[in-house]
C-alpha atoms as a PDB file:
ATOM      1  CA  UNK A   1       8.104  10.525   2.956  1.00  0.00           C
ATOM      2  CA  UNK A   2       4.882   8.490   4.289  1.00  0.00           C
ATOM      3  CA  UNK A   3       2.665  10.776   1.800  1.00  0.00           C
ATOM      4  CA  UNK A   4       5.214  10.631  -1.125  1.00  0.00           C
ATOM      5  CA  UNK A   5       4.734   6.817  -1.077  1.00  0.00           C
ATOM      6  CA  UNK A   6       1.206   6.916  -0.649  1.00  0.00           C
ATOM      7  CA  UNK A   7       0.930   8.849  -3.665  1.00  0.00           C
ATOM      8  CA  UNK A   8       3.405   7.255  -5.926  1.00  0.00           C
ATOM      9  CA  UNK A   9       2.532   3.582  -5.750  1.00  0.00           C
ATOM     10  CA  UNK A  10      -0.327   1.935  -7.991  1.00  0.00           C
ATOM     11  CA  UNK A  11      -3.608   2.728  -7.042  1.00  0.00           C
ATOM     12  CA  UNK A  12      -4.415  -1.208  -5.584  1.00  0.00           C
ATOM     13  CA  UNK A  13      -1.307  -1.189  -3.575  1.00  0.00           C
ATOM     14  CA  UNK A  14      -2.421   2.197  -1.548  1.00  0.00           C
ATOM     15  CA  UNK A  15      -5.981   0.672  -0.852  1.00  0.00           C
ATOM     16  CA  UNK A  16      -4.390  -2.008   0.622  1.00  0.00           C
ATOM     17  CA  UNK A  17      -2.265   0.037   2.917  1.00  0.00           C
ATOM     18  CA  UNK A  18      -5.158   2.078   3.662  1.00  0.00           C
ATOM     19  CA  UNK A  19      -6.991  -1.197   4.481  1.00  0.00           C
ATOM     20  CA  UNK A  20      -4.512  -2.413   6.695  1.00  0.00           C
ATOM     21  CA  UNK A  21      -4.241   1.373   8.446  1.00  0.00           C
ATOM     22  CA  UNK A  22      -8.056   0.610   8.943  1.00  0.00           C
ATOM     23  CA  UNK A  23      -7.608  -2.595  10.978  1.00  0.00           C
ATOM     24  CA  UNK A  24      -4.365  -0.870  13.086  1.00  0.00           C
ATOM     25  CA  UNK A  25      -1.844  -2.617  11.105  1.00  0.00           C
ATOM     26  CA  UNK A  26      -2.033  -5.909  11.013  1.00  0.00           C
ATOM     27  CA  UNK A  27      -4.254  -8.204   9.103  1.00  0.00           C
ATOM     28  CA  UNK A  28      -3.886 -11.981   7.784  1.00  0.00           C
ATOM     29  CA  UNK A  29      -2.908 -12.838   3.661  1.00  0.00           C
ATOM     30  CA  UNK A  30      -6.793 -13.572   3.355  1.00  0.00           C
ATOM     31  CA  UNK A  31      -8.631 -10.842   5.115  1.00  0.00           C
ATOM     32  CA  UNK A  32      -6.389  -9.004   2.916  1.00  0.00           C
ATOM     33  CA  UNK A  33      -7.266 -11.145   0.250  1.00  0.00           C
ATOM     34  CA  UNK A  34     -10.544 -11.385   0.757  1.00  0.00           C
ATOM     35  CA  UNK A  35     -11.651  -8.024   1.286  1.00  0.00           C
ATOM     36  CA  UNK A  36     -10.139  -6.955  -2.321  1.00  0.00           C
ATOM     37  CA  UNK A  37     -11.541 -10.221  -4.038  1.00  0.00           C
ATOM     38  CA  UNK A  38     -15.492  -7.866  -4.101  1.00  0.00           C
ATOM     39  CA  UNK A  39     -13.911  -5.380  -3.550  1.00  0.00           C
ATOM     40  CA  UNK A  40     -15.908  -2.599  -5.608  1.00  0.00           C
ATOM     41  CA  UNK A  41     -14.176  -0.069  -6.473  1.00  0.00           C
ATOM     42  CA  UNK A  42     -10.846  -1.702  -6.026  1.00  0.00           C
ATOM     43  CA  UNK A  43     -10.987  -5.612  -6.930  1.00  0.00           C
ATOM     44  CA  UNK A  44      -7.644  -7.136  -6.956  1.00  0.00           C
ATOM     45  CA  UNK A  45      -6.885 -11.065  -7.772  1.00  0.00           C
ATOM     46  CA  UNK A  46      -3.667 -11.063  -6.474  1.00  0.00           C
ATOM     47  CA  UNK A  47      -2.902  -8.866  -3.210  1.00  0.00           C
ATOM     48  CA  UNK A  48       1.430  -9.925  -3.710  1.00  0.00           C
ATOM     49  CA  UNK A  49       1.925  -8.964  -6.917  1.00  0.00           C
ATOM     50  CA  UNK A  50       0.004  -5.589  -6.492  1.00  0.00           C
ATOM     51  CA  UNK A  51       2.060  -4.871  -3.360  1.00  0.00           C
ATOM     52  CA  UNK A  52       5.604  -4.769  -5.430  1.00  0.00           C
ATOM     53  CA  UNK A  53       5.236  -1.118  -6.001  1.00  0.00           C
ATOM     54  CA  UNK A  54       5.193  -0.386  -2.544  1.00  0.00           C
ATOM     55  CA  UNK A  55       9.332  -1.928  -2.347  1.00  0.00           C
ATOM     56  CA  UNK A  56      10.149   0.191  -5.558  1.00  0.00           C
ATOM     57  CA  UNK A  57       8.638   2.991  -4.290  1.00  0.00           C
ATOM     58  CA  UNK A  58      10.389   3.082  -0.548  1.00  0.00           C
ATOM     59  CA  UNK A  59      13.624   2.349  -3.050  1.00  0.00           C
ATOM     60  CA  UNK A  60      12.897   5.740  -4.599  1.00  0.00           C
ATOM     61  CA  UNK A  61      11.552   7.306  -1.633  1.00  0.00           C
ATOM     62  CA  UNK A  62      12.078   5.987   1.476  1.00  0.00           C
ATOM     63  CA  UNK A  63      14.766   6.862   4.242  1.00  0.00           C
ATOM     64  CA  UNK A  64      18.443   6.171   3.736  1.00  0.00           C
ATOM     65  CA  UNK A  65      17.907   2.913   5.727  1.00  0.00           C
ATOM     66  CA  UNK A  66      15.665   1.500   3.014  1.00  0.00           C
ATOM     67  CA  UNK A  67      12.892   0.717   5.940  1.00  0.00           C
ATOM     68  CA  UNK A  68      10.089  -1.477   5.017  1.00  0.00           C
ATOM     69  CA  UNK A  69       6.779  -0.086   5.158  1.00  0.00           C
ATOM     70  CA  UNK A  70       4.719  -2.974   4.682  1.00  0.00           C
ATOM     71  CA  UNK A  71       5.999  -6.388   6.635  1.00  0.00           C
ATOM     72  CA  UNK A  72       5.032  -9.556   5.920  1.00  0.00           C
ATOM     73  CA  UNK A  73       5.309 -13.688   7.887  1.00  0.00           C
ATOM     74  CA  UNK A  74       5.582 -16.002   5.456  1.00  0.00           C
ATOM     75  CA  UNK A  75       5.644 -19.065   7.948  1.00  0.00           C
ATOM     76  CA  UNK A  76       2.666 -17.002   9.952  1.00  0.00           C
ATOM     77  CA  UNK A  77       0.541 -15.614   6.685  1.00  0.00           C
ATOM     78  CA  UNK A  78       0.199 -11.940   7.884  1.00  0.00           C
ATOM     79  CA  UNK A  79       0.512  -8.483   6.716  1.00  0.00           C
ATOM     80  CA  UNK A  80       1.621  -5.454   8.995  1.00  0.00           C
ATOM     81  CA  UNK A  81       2.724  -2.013   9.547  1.00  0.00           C
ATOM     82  CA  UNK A  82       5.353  -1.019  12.194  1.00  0.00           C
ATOM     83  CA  UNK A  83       2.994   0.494  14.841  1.00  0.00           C
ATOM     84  CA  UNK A  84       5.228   3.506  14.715  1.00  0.00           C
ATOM     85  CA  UNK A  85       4.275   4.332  11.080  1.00  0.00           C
ATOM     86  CA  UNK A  86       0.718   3.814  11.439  1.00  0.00           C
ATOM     87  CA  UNK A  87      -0.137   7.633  13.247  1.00  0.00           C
ATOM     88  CA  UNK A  88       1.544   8.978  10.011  1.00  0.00           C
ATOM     89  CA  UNK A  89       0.301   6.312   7.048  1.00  0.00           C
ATOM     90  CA  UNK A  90      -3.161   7.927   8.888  1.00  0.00           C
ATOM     91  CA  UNK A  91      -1.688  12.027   8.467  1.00  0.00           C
ATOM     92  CA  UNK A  92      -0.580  10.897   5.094  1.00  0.00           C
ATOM     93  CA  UNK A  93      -4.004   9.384   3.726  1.00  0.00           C
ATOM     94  CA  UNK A  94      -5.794  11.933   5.322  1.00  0.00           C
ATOM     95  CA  UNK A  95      -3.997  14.782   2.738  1.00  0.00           C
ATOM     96  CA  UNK A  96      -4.480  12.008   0.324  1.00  0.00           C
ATOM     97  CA  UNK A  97      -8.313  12.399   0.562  1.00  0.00           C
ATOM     98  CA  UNK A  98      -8.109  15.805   0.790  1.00  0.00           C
ATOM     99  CA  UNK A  99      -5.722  15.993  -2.213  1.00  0.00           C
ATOM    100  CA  UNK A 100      -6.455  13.430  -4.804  1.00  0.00           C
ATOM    101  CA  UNK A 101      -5.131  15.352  -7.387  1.00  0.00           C
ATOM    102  CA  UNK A 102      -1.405  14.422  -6.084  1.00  0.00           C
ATOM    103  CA  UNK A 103      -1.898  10.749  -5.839  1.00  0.00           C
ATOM    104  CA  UNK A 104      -0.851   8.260  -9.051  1.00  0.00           C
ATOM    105  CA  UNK A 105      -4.204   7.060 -11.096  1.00  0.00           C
ATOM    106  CA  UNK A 106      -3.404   4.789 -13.082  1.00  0.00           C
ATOM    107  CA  UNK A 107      -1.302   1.269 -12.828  1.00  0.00           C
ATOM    108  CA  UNK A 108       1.526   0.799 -14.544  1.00  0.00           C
ATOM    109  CA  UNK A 109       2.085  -2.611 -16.482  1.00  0.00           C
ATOM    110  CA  UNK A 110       5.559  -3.998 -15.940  1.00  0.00           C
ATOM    111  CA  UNK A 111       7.051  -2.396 -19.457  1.00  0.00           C
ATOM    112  CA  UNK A 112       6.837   0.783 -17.562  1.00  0.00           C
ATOM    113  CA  UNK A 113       4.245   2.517 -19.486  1.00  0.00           C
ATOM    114  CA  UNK A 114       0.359   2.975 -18.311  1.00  0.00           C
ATOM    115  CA  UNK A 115      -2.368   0.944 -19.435  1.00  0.00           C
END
């Protein structure tokens, strides 16, 4: 299930789950932020509204319990990943790299259809 999400939401939304694999889970709104702002191959103005795929996707995909994959603290400002998903999100973007052909390319707008 970790892969099929990995590979089904927008491209920006799985480099920054891959970025916060990268830092063991946990990072702040602006090192998330900031690292995508020059970012260059994946520059993103707005790291919450990228990340919505990655609810609709779990929706689709995700256990029966509708887990959350990607937490966030309002009141604290930080992003994070149950430690317990991490060893997989790792498994899963591993066979990413190694399969790119499986993963979604393009974004989709919000009518539904690429652009």
């Amino acid at each position: 299930m970790l892969f099929d999400t990995v590979a089904a939401v927008v491209p920006g939304a799985r480099a920054v789950l891959r970025r916060l694999v990268e830092v063991d889970g946990t990072a702040s709104y602006e090192e998330v932020q900031d690292h995508f702002a020059v970012h260059p191959e994946t520059p993103i103005e707005r790291i919450g509204g990228t990340l919505t795929s990655i609810r609709a996707v779990r929706c689709r995909v995700g256990p029966d319990n509708r887990s959350n994959l990607l937490e966030r603290d309002d009141r604290r400002r930080i992003y994070w990943i149950e430690p317990a998903l991490l060893e997989g999100l790792k498994h899963a973007f591993d066979l990413a790299e190694a399969r790119p052909d499986l993963l979604r390319q393009e974004p989709i707008a919000f009518d539904g259809q690429p652009h």
